[in-house]
N, C-alpha and C. Protein backbone atom coordinates (compact mmCIF):
# COMPACT_ATOMS: atom_id res chain seq x y z
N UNK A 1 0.84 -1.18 0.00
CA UNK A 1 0.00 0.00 0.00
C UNK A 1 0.88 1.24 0.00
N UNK A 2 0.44 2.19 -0.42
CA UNK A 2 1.33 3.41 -0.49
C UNK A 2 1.30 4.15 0.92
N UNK A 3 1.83 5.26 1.24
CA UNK A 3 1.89 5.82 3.25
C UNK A 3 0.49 6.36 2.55
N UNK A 4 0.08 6.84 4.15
CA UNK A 4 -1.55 6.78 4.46
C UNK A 4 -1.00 8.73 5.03
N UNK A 5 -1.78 9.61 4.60
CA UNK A 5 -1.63 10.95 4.79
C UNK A 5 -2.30 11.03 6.03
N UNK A 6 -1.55 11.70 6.92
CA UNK A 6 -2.07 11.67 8.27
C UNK A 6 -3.48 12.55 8.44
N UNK A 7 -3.43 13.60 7.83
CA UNK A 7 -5.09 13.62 7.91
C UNK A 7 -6.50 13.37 7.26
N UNK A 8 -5.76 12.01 6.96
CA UNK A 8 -7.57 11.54 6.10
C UNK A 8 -8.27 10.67 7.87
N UNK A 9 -9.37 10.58 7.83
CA UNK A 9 -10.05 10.13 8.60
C UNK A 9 -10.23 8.66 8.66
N UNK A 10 -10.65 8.07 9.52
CA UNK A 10 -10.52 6.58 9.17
C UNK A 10 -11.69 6.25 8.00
N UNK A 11 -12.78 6.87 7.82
CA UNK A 11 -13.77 6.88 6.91
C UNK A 11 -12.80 6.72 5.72
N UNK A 12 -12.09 7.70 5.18
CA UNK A 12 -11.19 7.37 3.99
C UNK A 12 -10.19 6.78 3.93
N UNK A 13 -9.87 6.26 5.36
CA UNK A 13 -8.79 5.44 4.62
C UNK A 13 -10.10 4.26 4.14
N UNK A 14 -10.94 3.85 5.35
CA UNK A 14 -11.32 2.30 4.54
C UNK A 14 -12.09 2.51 3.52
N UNK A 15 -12.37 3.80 2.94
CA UNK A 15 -13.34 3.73 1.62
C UNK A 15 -12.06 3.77 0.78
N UNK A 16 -11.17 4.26 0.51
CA UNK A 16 -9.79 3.71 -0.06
C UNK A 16 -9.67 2.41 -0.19
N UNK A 17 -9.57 1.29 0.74
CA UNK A 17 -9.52 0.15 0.50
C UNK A 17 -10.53 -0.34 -0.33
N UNK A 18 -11.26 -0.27 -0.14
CA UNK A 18 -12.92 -0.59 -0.48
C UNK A 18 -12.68 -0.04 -2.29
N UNK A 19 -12.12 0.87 -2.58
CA UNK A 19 -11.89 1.36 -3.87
C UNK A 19 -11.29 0.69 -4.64
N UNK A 20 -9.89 0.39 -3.69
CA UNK A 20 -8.45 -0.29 -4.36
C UNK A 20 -8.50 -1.48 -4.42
N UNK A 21 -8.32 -2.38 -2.98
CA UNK A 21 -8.04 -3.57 -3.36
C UNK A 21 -9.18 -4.41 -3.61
N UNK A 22 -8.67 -5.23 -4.47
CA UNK A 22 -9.63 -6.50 -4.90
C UNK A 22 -9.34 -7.72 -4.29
N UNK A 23 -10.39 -8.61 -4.22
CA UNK A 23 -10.10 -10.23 -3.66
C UNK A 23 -9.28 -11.03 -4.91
N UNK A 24 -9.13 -12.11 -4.66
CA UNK A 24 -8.27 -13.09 -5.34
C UNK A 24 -8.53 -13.22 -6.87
N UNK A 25 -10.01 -12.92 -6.95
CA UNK A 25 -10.55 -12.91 -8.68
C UNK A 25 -10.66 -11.65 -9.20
N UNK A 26 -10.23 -10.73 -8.66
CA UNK A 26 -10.37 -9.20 -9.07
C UNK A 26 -11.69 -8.63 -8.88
N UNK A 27 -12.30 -8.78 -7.65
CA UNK A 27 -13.65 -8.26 -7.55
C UNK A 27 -13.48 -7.30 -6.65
N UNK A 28 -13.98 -6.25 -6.38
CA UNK A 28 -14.13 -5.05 -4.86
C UNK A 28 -14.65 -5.68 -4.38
N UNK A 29 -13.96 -5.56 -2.83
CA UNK A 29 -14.49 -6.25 -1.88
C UNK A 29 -16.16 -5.37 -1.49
N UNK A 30 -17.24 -5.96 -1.13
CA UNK A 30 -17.65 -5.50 -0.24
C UNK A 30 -18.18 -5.63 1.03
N UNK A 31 -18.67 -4.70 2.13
CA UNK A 31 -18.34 -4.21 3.35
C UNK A 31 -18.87 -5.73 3.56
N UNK A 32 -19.98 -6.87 3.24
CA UNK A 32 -20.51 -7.91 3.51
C UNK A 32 -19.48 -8.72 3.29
N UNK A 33 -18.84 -8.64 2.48
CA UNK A 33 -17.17 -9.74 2.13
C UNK A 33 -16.36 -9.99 3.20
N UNK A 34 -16.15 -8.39 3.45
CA UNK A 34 -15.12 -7.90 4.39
C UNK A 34 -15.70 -8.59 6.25
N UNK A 35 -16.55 -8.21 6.18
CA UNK A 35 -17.11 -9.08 7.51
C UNK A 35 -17.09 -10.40 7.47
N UNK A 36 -17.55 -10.89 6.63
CA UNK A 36 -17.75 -12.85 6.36
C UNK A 36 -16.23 -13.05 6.87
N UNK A 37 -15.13 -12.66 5.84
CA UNK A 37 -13.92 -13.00 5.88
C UNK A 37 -13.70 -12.72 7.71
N UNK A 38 -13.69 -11.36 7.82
CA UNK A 38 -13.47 -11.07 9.39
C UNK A 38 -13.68 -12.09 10.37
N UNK A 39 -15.31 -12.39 9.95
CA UNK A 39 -15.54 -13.84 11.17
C UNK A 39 -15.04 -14.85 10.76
N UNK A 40 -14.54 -15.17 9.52
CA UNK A 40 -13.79 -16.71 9.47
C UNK A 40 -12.84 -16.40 9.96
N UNK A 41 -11.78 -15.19 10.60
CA UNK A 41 -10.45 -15.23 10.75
C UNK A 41 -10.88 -15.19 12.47
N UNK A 42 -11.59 -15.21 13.24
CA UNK A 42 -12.11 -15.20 14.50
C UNK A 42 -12.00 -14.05 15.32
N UNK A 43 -12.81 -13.27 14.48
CA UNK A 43 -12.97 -11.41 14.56
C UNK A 43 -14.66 -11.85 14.54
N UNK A 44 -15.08 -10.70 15.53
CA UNK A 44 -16.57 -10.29 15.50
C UNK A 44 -16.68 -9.17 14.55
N UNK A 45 -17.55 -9.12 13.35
CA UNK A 45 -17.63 -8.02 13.12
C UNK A 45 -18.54 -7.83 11.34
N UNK A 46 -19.59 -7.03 11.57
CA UNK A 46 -20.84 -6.72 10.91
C UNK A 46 -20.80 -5.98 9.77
N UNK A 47 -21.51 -6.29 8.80
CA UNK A 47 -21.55 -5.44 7.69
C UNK A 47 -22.03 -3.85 7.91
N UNK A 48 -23.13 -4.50 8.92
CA UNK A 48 -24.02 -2.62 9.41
C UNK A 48 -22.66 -1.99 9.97
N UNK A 49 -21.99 -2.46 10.76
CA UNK A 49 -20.90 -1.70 11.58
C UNK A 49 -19.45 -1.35 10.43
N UNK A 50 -19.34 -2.16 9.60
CA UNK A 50 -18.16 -1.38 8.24
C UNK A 50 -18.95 -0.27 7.66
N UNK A 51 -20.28 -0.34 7.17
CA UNK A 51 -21.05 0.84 7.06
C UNK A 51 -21.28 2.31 7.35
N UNK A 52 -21.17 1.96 9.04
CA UNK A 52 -21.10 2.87 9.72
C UNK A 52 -19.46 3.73 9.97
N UNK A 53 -18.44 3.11 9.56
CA UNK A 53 -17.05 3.06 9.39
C UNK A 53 -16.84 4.10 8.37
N UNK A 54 -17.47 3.66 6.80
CA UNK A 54 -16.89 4.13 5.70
C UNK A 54 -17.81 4.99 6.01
N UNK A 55 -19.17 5.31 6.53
CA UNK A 55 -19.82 7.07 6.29
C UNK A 55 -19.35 8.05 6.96
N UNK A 56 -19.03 7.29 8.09
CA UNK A 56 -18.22 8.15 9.58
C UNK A 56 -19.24 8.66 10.72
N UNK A 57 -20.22 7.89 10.44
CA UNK A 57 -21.05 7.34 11.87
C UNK A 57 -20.58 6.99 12.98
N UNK A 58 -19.53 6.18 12.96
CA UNK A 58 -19.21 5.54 14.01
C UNK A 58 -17.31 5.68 13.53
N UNK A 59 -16.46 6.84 14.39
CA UNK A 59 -15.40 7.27 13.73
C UNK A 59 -14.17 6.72 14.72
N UNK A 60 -14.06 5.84 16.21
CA UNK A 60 -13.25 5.58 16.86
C UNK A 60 -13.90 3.67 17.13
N UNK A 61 -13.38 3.10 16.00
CA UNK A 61 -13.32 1.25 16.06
C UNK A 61 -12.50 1.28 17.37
N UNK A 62 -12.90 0.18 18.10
CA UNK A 62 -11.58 -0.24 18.62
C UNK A 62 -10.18 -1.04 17.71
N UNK A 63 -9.34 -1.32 18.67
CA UNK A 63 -8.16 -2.13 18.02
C UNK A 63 -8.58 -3.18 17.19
N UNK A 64 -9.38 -3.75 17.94
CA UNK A 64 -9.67 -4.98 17.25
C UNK A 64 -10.39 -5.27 16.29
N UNK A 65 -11.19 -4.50 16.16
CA UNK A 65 -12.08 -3.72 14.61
C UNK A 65 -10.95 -3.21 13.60
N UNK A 66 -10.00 -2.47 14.08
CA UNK A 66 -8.95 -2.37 12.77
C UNK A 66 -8.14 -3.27 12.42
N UNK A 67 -8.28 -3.97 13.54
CA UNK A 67 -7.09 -5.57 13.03
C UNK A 67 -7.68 -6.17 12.60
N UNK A 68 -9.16 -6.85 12.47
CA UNK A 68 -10.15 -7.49 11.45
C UNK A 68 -10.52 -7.00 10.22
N UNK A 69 -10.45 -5.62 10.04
CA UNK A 69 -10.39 -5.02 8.65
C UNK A 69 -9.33 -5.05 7.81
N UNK A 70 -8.12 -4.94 8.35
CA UNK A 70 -6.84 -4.99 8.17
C UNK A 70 -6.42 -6.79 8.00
N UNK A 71 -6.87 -7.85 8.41
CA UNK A 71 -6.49 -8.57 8.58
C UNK A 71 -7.36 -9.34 6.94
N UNK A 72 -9.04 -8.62 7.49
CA UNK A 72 -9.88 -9.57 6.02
C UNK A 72 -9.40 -8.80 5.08
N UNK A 73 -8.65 -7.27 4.79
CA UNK A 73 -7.96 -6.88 3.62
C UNK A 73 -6.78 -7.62 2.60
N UNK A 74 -6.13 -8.16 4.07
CA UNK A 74 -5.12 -9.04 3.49
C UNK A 74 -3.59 -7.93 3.69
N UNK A 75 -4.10 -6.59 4.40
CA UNK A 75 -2.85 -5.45 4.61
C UNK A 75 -3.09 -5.84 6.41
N UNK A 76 -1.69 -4.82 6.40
CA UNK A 76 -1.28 -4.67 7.73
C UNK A 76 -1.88 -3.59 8.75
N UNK A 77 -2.36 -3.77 9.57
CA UNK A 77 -2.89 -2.76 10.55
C UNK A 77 -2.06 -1.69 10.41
N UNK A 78 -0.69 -0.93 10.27
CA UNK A 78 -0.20 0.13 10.58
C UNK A 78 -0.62 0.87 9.11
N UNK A 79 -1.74 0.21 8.40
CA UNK A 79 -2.38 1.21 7.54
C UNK A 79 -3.10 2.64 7.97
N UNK A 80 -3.86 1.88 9.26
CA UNK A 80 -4.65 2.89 9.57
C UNK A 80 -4.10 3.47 10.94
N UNK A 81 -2.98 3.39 11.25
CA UNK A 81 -2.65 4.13 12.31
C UNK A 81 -2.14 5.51 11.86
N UNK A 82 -2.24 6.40 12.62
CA UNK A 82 -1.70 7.84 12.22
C UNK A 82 -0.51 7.95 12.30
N UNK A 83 0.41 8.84 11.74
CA UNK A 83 1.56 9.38 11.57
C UNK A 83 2.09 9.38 13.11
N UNK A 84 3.18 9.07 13.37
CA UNK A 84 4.16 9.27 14.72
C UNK A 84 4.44 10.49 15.67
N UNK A 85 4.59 11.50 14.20
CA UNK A 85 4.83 13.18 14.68
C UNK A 85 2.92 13.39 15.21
N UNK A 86 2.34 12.90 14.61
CA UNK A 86 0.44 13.50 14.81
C UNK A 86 0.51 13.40 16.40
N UNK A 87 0.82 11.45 16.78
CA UNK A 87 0.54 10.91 17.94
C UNK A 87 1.46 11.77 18.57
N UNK A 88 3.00 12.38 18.98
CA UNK A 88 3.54 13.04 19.68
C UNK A 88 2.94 14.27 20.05
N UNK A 89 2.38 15.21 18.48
CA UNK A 89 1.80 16.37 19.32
C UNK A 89 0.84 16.17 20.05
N UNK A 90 0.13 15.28 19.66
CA UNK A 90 -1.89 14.64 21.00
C UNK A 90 -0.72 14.47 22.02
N UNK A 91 -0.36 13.92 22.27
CA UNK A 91 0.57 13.53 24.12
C UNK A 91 0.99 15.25 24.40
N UNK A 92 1.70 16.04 23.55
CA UNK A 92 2.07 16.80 24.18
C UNK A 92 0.77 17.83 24.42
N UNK A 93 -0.01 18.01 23.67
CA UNK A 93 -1.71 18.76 23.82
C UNK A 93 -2.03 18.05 25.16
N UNK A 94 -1.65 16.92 25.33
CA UNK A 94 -2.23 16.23 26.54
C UNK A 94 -1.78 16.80 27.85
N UNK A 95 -0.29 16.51 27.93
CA UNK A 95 0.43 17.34 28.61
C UNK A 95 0.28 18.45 29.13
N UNK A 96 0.04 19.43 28.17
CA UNK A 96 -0.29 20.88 28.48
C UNK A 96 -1.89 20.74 29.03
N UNK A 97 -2.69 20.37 28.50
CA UNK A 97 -3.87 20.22 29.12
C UNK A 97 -3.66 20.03 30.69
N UNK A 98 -3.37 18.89 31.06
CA UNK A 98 -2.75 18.48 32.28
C UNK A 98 -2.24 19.46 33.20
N UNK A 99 -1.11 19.94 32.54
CA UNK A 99 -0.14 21.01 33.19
C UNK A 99 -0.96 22.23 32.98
N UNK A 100 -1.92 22.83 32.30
CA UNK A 100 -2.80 24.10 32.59
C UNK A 100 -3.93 24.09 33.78
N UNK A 101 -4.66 22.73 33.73
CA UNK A 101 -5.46 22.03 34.87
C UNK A 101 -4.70 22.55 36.10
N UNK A 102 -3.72 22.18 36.24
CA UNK A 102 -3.02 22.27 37.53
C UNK A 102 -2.68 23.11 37.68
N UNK A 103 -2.36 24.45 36.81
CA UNK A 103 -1.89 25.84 37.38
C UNK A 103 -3.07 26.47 37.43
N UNK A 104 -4.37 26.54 36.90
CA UNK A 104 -5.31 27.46 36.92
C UNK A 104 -6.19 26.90 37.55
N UNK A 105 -6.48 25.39 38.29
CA UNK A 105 -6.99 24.49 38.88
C UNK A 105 -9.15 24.38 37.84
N UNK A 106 -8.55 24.54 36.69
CA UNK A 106 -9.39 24.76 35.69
C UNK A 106 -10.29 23.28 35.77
N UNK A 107 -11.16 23.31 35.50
CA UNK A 107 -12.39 22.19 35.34
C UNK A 107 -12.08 20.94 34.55
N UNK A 108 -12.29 20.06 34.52
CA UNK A 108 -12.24 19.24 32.76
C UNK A 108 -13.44 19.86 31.76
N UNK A 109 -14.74 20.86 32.34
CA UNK A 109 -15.29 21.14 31.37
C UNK A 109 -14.84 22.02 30.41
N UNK A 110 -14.08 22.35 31.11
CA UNK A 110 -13.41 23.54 30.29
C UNK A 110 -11.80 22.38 29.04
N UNK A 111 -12.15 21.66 28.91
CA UNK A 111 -11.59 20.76 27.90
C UNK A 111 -12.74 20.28 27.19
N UNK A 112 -12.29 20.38 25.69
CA UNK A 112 -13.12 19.37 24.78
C UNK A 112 -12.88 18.27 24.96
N UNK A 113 -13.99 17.60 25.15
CA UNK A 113 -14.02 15.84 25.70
C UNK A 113 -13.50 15.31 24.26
N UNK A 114 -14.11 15.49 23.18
CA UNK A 114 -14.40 14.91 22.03
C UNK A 114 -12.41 14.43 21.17
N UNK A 115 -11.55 15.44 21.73
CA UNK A 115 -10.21 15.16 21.76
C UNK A 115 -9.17 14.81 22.68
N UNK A 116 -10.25 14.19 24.08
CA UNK A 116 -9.47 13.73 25.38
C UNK A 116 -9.93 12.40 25.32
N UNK A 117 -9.31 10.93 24.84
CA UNK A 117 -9.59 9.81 25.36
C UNK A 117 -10.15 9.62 26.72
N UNK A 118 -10.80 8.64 27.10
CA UNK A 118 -11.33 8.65 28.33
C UNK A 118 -10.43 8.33 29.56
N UNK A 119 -9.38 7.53 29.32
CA UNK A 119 -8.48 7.36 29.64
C UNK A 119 -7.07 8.53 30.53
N UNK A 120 -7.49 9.58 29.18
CA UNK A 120 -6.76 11.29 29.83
C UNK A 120 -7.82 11.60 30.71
N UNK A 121 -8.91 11.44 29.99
CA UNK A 121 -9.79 12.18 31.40
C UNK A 121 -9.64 11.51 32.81
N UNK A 122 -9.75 10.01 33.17
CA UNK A 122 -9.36 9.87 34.60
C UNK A 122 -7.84 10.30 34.83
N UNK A 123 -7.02 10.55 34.17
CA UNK A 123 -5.59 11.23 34.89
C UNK A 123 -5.93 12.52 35.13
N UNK A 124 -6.73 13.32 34.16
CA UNK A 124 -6.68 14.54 34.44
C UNK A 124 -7.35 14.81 36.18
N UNK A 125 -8.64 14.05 36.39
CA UNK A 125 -9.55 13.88 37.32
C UNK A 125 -8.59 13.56 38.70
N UNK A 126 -7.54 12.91 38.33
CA UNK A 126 -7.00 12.49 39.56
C UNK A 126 -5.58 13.60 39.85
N UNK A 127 -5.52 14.11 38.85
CA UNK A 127 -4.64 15.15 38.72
C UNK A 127 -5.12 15.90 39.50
N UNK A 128 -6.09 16.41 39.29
CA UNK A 128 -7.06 17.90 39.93
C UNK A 128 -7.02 17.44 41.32
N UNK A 129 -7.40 16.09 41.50
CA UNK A 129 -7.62 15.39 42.84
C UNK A 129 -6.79 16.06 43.96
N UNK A 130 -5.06 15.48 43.31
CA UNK A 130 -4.19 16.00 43.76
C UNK A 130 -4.12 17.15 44.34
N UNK A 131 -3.94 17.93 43.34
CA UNK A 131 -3.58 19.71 43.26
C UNK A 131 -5.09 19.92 44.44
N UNK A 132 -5.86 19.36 44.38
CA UNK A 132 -6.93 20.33 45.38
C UNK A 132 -6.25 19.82 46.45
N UNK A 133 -6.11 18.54 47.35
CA UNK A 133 -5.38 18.10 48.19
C UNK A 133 -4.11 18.95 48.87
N UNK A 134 -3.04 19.18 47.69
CA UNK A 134 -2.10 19.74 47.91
C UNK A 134 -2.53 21.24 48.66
N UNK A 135 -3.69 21.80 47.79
CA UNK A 135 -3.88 23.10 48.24
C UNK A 135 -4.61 23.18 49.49
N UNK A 136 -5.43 22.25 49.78
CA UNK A 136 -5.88 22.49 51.28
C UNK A 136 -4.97 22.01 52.31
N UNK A 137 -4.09 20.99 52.13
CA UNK A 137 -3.05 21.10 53.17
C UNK A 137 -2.19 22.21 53.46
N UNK A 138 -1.75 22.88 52.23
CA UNK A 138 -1.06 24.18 52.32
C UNK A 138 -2.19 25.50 53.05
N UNK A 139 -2.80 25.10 53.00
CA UNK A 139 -3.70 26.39 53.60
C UNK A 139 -3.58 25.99 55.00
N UNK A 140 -4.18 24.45 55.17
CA UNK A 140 -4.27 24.16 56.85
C UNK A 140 -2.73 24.61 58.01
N UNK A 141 -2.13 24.18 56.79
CA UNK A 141 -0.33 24.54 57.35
C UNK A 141 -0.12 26.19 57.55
N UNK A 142 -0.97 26.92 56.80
CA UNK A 142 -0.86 28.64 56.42
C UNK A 142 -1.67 28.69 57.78
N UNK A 143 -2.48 28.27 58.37
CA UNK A 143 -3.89 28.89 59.34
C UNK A 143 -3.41 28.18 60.29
């Protein structure tokens, strides 16, 4: 496969596939192919739900949804992973998120959820935890 441009969406990369490659007799696969194959390789996974994939209904598969697409393609999962430099700046956005939380003792509402895994959100949550902790002991120690 040729490199995958870090900002197409997962919608285009798999309507890309869906374009390009063909099965063994030269046919386009489709999204019903692509599932059959999926469950013979011992992947769960639905024609309605590739559907919902290529329109961008449903835009965060788990892992294992891209390794069954990737796998009934006959390509390698690091198709659809993003660029290295993308994933470094999200950690460091993360970071700073984190590290602004804690100097301005700012909310998580005041973060867009929609670009915080759920995962950042309980660090951030326990972050704040902290920093409030820290600050009422420092007061009790001040009084």
């Amino acid at each position: 496969m040729h490199e995958v441009e870090e900002s197409k969406s997962f919608a285009e990369r798999i309507n890309e596939l869906f374009d390009t490659v063909r099965d063994e007799n030269g046919v386009p696969y489709t999204g019903k192919k692509i599932a059959q194959r999926a469950n013979e390789l011992g992947y769960t996974l639905s024609d309605a739900y590739i559907s919902q994939l290529r329109t961008g209904k449903a835009k965060t598969p788990s892992f294992r949804t891209v390794e069954a697409i990737a796998r009934a393609f006959g390509i390698s999962v690091t198709y659809f992973l993003s660029d290295p430099d993308e994933d470094l700046k999200r950690v460091e956005q993360q970071r700073e998120y984190v590290a602004l939380a804690a100097e301005t003792g700012a909310h998580l509402s005041a973060f867009r959820h929609e670009s915080i895994s759920p995962e950042t959100i309980d660090v951030v949550i326990e972050l704040l935890k902290v920093v409030k902790k820290q600050q009422s002991e420092r007061e009790s120690d001040a009084g």
